[in-house]
C-alpha atoms as a PDB file:
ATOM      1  CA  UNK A   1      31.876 -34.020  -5.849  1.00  0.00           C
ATOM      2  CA  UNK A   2      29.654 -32.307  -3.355  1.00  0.00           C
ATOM      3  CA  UNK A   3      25.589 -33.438  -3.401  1.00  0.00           C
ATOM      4  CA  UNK A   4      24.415 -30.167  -3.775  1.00  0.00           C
ATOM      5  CA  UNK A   5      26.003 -26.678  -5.593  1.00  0.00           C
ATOM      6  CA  UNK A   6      26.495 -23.696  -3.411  1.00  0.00           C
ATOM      7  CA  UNK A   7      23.316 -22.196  -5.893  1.00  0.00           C
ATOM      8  CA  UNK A   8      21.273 -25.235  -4.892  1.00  0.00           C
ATOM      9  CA  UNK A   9      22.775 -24.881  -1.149  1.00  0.00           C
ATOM     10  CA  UNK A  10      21.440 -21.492  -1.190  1.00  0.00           C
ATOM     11  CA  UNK A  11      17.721 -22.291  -2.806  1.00  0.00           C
ATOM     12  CA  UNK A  12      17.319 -25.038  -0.720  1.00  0.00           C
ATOM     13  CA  UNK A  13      18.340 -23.947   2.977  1.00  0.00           C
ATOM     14  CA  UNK A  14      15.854 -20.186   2.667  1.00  0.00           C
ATOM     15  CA  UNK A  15      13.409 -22.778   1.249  1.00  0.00           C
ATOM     16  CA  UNK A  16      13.390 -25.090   3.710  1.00  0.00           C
ATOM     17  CA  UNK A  17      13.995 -22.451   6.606  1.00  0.00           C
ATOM     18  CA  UNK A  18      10.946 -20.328   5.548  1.00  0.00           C
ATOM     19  CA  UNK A  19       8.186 -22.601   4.062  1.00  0.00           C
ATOM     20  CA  UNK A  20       9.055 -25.075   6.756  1.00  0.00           C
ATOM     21  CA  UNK A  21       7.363 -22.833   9.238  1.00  0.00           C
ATOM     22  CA  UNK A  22       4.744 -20.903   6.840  1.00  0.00           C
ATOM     23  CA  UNK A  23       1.012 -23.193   6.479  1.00  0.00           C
ATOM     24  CA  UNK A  24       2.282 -24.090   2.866  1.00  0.00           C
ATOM     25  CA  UNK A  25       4.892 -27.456   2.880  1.00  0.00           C
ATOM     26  CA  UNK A  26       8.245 -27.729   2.946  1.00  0.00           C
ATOM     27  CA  UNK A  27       7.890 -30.919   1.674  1.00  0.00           C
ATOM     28  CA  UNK A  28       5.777 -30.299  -1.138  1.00  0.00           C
ATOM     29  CA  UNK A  29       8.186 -26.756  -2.176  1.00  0.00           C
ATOM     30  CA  UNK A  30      11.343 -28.893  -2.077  1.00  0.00           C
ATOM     31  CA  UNK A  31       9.674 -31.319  -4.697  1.00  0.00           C
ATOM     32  CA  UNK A  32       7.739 -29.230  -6.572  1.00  0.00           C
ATOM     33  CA  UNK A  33      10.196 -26.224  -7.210  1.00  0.00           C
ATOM     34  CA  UNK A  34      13.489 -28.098  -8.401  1.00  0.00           C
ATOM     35  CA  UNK A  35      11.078 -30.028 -11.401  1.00  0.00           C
ATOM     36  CA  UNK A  36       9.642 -26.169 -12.255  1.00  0.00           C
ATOM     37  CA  UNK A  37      13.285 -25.268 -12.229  1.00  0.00           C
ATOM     38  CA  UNK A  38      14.304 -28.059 -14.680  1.00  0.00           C
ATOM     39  CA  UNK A  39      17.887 -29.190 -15.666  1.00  0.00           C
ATOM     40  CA  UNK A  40      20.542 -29.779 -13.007  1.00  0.00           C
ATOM     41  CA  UNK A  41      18.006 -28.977 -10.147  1.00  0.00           C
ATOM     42  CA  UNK A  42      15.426 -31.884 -11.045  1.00  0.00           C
ATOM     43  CA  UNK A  43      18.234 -34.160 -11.603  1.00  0.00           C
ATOM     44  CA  UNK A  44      20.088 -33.507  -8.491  1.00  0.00           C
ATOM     45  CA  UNK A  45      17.357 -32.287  -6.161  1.00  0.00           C
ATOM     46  CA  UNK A  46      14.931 -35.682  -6.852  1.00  0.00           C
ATOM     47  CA  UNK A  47      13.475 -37.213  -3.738  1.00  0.00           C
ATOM     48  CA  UNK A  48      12.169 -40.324  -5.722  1.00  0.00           C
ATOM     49  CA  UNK A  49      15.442 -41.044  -7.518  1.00  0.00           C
ATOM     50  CA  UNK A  50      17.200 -44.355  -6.301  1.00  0.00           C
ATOM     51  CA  UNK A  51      19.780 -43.486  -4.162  1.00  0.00           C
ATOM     52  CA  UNK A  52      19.093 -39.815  -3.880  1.00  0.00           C
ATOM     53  CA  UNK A  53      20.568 -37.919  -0.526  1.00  0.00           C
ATOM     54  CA  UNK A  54      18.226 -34.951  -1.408  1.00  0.00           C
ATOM     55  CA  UNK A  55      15.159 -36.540   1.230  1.00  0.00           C
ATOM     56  CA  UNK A  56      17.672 -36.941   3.960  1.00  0.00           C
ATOM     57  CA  UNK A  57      19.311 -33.722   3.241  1.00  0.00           C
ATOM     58  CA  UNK A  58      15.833 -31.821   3.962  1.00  0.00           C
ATOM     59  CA  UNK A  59      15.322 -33.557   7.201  1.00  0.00           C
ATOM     60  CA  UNK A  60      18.292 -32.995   8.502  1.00  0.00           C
ATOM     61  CA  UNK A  61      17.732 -29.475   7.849  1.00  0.00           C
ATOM     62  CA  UNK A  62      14.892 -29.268  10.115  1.00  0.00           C
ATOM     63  CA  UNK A  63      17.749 -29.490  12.980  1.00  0.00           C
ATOM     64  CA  UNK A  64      18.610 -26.022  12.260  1.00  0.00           C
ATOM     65  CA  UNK A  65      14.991 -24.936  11.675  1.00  0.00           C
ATOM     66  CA  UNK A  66      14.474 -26.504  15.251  1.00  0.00           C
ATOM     67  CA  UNK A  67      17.514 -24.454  16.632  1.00  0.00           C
ATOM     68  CA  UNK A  68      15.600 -21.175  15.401  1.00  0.00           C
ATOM     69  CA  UNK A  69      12.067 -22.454  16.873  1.00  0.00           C
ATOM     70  CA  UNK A  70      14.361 -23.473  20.314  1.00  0.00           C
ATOM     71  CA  UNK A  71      15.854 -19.764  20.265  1.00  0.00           C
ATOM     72  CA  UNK A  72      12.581 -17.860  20.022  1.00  0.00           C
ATOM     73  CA  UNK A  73      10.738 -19.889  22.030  1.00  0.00           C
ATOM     74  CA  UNK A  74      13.970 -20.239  24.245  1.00  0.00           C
ATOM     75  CA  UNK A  75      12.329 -18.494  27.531  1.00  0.00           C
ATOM     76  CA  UNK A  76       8.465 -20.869  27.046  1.00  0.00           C
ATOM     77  CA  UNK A  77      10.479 -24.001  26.566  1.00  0.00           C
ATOM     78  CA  UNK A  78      12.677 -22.822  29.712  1.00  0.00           C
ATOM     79  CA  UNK A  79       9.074 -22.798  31.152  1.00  0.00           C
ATOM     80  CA  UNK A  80       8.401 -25.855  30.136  1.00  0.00           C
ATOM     81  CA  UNK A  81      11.511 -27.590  31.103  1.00  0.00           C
ATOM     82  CA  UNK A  82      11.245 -26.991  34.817  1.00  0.00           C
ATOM     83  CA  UNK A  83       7.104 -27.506  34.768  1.00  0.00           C
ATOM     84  CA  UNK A  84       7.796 -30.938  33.538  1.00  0.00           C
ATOM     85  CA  UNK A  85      10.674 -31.970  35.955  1.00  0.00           C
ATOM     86  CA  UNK A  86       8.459 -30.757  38.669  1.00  0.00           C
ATOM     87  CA  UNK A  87       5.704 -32.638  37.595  1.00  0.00           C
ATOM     88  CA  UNK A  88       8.039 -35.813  37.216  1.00  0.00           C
ATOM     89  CA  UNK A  89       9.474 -35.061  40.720  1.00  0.00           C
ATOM     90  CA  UNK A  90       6.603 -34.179  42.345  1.00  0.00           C
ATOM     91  CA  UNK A  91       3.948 -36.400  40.929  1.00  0.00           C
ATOM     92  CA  UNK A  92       1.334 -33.764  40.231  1.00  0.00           C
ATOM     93  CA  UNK A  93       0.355 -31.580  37.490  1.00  0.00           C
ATOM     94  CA  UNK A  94      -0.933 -28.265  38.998  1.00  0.00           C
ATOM     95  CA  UNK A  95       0.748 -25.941  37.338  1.00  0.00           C
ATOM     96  CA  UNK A  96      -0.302 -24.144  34.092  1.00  0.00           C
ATOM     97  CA  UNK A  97       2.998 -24.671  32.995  1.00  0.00           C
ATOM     98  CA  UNK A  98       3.798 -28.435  33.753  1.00  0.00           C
ATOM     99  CA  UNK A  99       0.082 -29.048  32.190  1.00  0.00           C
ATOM    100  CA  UNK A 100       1.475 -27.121  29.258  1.00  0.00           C
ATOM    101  CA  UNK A 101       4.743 -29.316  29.378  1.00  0.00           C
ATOM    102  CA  UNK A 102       2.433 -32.816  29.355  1.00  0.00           C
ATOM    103  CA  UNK A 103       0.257 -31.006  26.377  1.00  0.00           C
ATOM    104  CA  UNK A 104       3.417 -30.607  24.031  1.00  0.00           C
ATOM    105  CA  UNK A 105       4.261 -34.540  24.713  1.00  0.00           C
ATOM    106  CA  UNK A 106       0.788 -35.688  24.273  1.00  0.00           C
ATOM    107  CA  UNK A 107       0.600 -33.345  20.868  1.00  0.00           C
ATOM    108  CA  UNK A 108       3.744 -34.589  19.659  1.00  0.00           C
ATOM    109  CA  UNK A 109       3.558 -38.708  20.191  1.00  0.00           C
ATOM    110  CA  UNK A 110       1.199 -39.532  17.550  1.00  0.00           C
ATOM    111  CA  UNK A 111       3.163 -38.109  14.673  1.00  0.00           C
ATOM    112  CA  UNK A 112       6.876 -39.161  16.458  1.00  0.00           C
ATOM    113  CA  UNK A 113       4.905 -42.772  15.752  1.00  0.00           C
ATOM    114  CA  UNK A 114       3.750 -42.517  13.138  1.00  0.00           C
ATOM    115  CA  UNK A 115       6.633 -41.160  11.589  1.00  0.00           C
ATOM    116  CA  UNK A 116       8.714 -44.302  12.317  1.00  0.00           C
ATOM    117  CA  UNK A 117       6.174 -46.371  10.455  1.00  0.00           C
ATOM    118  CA  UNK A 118       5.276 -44.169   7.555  1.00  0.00           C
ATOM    119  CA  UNK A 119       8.860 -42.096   5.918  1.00  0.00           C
ATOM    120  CA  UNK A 120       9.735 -44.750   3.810  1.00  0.00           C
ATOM    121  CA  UNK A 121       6.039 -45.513   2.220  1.00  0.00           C
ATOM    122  CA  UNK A 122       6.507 -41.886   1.278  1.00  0.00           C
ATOM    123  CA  UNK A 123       9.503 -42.055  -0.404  1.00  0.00           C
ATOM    124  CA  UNK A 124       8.824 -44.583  -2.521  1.00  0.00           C
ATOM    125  CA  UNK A 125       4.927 -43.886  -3.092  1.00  0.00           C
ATOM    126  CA  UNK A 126       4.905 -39.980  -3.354  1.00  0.00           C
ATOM    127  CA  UNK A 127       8.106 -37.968  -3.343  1.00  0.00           C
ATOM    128  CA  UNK A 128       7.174 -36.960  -7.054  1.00  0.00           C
ATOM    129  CA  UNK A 129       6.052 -33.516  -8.690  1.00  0.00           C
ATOM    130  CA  UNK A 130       2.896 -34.267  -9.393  1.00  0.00           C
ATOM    131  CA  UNK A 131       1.350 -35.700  -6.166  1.00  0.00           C
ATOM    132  CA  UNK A 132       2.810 -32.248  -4.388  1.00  0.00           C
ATOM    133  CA  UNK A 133       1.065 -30.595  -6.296  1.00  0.00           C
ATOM    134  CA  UNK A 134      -1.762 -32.145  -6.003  1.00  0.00           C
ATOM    135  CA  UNK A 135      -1.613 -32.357  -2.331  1.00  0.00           C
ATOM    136  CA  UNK A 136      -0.253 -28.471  -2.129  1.00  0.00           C
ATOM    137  CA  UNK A 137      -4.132 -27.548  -3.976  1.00  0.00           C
ATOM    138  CA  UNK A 138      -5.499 -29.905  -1.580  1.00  0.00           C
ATOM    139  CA  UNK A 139      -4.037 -28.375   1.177  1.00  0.00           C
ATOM    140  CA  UNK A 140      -4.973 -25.134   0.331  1.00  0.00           C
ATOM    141  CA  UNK A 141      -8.540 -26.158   0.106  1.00  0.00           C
ATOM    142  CA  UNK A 142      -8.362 -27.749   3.699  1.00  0.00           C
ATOM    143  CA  UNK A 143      -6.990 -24.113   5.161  1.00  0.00           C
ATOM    144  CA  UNK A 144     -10.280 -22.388   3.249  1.00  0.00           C
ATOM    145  CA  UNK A 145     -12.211 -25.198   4.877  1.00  0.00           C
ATOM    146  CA  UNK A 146     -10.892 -24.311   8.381  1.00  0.00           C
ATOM    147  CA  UNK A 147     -11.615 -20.424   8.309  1.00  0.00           C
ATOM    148  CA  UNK A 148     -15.390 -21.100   6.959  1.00  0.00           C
ATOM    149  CA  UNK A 149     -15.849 -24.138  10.237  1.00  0.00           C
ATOM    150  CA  UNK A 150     -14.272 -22.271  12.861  1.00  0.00           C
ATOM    151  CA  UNK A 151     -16.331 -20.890  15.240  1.00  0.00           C
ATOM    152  CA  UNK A 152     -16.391 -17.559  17.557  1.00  0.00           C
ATOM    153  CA  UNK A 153     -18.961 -16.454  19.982  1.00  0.00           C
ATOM    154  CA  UNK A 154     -21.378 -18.585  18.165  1.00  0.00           C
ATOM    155  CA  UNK A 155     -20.096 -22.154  18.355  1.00  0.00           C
ATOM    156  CA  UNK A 156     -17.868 -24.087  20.334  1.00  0.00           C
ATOM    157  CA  UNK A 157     -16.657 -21.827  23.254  1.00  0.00           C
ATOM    158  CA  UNK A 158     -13.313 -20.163  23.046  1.00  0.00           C
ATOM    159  CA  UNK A 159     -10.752 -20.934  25.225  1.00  0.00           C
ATOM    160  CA  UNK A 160     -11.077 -18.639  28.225  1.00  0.00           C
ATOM    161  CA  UNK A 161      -7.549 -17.466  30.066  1.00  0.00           C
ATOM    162  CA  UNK A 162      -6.683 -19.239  33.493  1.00  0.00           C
ATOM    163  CA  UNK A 163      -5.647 -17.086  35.749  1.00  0.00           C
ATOM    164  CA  UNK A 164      -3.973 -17.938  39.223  1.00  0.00           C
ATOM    165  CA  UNK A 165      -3.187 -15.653  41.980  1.00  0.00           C
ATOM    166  CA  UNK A 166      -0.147 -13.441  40.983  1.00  0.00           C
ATOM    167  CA  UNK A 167      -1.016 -14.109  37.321  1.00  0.00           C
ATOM    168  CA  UNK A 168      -2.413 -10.604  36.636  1.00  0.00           C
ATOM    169  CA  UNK A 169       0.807  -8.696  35.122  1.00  0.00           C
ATOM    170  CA  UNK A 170       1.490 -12.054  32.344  1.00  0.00           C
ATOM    171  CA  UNK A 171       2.967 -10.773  29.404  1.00  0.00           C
ATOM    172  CA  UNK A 172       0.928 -11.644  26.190  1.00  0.00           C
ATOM    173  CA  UNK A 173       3.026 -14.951  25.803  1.00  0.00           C
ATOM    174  CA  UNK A 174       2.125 -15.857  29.512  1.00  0.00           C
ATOM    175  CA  UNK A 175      -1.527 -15.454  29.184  1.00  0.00           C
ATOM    176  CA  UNK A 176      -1.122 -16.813  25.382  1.00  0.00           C
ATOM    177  CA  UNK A 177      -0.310 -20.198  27.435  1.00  0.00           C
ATOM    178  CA  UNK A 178      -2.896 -19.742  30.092  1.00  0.00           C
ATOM    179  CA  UNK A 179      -5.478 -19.568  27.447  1.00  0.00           C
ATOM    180  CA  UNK A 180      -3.936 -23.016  25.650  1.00  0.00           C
ATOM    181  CA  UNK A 181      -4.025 -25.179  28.963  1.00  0.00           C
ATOM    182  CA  UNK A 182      -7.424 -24.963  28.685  1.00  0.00           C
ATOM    183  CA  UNK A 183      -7.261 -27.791  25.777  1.00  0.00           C
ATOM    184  CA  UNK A 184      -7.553 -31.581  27.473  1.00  0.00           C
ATOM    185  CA  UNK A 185      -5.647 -33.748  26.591  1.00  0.00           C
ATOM    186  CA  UNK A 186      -7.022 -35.957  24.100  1.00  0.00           C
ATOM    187  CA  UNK A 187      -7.464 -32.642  22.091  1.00  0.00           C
ATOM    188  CA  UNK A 188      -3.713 -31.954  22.183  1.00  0.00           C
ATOM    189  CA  UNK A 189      -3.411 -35.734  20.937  1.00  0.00           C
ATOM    190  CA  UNK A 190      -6.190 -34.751  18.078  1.00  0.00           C
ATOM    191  CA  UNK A 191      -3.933 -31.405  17.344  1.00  0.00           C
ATOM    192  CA  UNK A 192      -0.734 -33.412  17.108  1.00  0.00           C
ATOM    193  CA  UNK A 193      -2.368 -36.247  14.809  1.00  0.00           C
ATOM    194  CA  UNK A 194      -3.331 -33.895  12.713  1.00  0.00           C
ATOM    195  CA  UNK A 195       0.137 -33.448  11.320  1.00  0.00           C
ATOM    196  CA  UNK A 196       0.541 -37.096  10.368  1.00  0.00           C
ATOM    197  CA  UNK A 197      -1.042 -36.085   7.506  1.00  0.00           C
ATOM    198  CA  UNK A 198       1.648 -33.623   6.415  1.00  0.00           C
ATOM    199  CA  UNK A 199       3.434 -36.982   5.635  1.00  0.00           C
ATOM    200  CA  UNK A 200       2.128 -36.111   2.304  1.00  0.00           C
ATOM    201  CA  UNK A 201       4.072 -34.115   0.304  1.00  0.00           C
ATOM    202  CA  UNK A 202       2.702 -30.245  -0.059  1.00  0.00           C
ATOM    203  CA  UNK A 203       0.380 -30.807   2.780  1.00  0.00           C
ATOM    204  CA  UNK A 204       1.747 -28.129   5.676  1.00  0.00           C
ATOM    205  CA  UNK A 205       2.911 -29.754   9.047  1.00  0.00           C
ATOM    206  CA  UNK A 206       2.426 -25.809  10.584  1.00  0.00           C
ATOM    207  CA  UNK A 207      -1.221 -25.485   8.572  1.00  0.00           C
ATOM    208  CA  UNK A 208      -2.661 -28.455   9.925  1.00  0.00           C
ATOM    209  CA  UNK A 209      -2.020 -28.233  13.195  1.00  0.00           C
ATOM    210  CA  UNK A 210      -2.560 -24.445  13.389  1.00  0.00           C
ATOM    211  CA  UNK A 211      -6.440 -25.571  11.570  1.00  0.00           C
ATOM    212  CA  UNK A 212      -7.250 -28.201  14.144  1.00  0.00           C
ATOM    213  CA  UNK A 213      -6.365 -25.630  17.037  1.00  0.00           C
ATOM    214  CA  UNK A 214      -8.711 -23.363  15.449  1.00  0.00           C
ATOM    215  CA  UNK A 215     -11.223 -26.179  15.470  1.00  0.00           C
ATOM    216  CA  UNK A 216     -11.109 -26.854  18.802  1.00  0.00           C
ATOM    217  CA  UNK A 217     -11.514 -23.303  20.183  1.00  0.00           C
ATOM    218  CA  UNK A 218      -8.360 -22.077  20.115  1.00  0.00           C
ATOM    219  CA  UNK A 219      -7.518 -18.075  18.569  1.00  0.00           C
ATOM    220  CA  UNK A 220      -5.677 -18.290  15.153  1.00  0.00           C
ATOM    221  CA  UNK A 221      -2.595 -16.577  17.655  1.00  0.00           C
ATOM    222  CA  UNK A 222      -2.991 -19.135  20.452  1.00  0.00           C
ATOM    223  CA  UNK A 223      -2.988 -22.271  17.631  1.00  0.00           C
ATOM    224  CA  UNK A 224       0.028 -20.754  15.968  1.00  0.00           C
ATOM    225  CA  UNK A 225       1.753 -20.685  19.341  1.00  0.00           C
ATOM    226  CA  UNK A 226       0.755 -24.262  19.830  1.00  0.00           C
ATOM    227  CA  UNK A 227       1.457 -25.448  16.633  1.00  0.00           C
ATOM    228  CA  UNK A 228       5.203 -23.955  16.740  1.00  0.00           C
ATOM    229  CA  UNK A 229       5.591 -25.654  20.361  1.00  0.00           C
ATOM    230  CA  UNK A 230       4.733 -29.092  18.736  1.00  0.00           C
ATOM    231  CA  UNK A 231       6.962 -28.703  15.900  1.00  0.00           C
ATOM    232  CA  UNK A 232      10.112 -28.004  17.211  1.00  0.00           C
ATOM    233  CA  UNK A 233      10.567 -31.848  19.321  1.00  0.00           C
ATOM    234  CA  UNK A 234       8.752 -33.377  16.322  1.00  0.00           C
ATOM    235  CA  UNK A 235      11.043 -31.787  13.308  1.00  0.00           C
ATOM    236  CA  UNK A 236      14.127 -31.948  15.302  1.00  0.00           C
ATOM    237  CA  UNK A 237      13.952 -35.525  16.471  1.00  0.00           C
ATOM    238  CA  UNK A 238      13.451 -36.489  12.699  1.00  0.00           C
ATOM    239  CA  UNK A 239      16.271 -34.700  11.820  1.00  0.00           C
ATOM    240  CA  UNK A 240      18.547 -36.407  14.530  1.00  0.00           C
ATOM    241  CA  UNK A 241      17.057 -39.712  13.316  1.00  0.00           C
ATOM    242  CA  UNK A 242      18.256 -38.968   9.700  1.00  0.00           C
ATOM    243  CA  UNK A 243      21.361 -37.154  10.328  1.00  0.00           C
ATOM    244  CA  UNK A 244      23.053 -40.339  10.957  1.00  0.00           C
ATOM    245  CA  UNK A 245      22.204 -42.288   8.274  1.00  0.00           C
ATOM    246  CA  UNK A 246      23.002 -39.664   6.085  1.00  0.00           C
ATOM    247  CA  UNK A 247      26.421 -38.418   7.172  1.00  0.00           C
ATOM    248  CA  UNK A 248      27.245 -42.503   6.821  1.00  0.00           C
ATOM    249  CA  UNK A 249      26.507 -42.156   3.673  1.00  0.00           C
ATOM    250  CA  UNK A 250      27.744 -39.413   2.006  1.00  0.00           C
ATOM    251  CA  UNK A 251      29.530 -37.688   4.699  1.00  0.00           C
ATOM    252  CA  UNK A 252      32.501 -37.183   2.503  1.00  0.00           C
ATOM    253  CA  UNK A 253      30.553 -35.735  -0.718  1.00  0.00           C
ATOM    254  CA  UNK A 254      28.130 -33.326   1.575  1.00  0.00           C
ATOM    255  CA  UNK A 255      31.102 -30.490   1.593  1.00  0.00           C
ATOM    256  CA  UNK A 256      30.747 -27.164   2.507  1.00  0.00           C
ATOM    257  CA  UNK A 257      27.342 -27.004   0.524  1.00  0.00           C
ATOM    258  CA  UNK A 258      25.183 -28.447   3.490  1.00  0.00           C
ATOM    259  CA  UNK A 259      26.384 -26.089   6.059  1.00  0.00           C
ATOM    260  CA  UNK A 260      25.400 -23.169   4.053  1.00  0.00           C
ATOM    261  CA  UNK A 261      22.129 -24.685   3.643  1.00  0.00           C
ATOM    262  CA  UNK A 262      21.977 -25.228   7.363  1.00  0.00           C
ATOM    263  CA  UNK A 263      22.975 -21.797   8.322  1.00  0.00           C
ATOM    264  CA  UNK A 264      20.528 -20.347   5.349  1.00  0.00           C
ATOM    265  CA  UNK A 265      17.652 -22.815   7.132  1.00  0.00           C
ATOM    266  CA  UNK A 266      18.152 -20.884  10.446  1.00  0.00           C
ATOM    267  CA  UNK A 267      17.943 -17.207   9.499  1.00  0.00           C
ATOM    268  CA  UNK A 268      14.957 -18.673   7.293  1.00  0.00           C
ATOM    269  CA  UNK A 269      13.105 -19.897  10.205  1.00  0.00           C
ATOM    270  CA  UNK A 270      13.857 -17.661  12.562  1.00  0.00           C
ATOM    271  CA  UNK A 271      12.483 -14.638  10.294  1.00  0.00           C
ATOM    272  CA  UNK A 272       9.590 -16.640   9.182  1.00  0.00           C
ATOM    273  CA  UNK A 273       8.278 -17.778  12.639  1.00  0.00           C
ATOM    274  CA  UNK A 274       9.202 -14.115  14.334  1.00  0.00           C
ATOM    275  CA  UNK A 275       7.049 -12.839  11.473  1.00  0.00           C
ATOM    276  CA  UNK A 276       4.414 -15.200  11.747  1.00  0.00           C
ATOM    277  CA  UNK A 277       4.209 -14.724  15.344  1.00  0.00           C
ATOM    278  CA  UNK A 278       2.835 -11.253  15.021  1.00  0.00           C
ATOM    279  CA  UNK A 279       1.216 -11.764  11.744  1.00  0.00           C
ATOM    280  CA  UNK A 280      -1.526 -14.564  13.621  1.00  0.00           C
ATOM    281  CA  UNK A 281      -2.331 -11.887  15.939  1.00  0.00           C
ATOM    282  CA  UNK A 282      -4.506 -10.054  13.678  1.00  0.00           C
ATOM    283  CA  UNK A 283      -4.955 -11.870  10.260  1.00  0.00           C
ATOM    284  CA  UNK A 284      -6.251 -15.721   9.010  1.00  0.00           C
ATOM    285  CA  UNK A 285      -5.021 -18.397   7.116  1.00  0.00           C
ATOM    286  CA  UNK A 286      -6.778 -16.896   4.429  1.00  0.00           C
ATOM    287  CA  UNK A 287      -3.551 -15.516   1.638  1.00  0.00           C
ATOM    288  CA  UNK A 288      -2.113 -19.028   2.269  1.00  0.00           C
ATOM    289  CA  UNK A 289      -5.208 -21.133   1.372  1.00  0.00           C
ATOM    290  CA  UNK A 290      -5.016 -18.858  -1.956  1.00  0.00           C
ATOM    291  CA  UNK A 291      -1.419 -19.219  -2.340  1.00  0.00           C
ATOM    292  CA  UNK A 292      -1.542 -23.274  -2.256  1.00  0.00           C
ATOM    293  CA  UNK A 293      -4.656 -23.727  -4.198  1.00  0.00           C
ATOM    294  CA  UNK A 294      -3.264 -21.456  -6.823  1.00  0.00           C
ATOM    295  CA  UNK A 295       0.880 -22.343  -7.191  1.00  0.00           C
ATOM    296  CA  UNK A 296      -0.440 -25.896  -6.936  1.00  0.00           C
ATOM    297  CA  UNK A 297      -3.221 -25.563  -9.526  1.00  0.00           C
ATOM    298  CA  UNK A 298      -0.771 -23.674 -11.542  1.00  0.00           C
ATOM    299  CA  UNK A 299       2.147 -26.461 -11.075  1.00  0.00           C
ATOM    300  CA  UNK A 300      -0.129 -29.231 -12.008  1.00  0.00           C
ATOM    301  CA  UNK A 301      -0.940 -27.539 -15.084  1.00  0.00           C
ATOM    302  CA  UNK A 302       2.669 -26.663 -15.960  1.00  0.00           C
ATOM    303  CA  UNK A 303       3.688 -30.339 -15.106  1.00  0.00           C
ATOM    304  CA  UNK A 304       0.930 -32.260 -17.106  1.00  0.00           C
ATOM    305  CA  UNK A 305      -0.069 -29.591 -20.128  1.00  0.00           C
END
């Protein structure tokens, strides 16, 4: 008998896929949601319940989210590739794009750390209803706090474009970067931190670390940018990490189920970070800071009324 039903499949791979990627927890959506649901979805989608695959089965979903970051990024992290191999081989970071290349590893070692150290407190502390909710209202209030401390022309400095000769005709991506190498590097380790806390369930990997590159001068555009750079090694090592473990398992019971979840994942989080992409351009984090403070307000209610 498979883990999951092809409904549940379904439910849980756009889930995952989308809110993954959105400032509002995949974590805290894939607990919260099957205990609204009730019957056969609490009991078989239950993080906290001994023995349950369901944890492991949302990591290892991440691998396909990460496939859809990898594609739509595919051309920046071709970029990136060959700025860090000539770094490596040539000893030397010049290069907007090898800086860019050492940013994403200094952003995304504090978390890969932690990570090792803090899954399994989770699991057995937190993976309930009622603490994602409580930390999906809490996380809402932290993307309100961001928009009202962020500073324009009035605070810290925004980060200005660099520009090297033959860098006039960049396309918006290209000058997107320029603008993000102007972060050092112990704020690209601050950035990345910042999603330890998404550890907790219904606080937003994506929110956090989009809110900290606001805080440290970068455009709500640039910071998305960032933030989807640093998630893609992050949420797809996990996911390689877990995948084994899993398939060792319950290999035999996962059935067809899990790769329509997968597939369901990437079409997910491909649309939700292509329309996220042009959605940071022009608006805040604003209808998402109302979203989580309300559906976890509302699910806190529902669960303890």
């Amino acid at each position: 008998m498979s883990v999951l039903t092809y409904p549940e499949a379904v439910g849980v791979g756009l889930l995952q896929g989308v809110t993954e990627l959105f400032p509002v927890s995949s974590l805290g959506h894939g607990i919260l949601l099957p205990a609204l649901v009730g019957g056969r979805w609490r009991h078989d989608l239950d993080v906290s319940a001994p023995g349950s695959p369901y944890l492991g089965i949302l990591v290892g979903l991440r691998l396909a989210t990460t496939l859809a970051l990898v594609i739509r990024f595919r051309q920046d992290w071709a970029r990136i590739t060959r700025g860090l191999c000539t770094s490596v081989r040539r000893r030397m970071i010049r290069e907007p794009d090898q800086r860019l290349a050492w940013l994403v590893i200094a952003g995304a070692t504090p978390v890969g750390i932690a990570g090792l150290a803090l899954s399994g407190v989770f699991k057995a502390a937190l993976g309930r209803p009622v603490p994602a909710a409580v930390f999906l209202t809490v996380n809402g209030l932290m993307l309100f706090g961001v928009e009202l401390l962020r500073r324009d022309g009035s605070g810290r400095r925004r980060a200005q474009p660099y520009v090297a000769a033959g860098d006039e005709h960049l396309s918006a991506e290209g000058q997107s970067d320029r603008r993000i190498v102007q972060l050092s590097y112990w704020q690209a380790v601050g950035i990345g931190a910042a999603q330890i806390t998404a550890f907790l369930p219904g606080i937003s990997r994506t929110g956090i670390t989009i809110g900290a590159g606001i805080l440290n001068g970068l455009s709500h555009e640039d910071s998305a940018r960032f933030a989807f750079l640093l998630t893609a090694p992050v949420i797809g090592s996990a996911a390689l990490f877990e995948l084994p473990s899993l398939i060792a398992a319950y290999g035999a019971d996962l059935g067809a189920q899990v790769p329509v979840a997968s597939v369901l994942a990437f079409v997910g989080g491909y649309a939700a970070v292509h329309f996220l992409s042009k959605y940071f351009k022009t608006h805040t984090l604003k209808p998402f800071a109302w979203y989580c403070s309300l559906a976890g307000l509302g699910g806190l209610a529902y669960l303890t009324l």
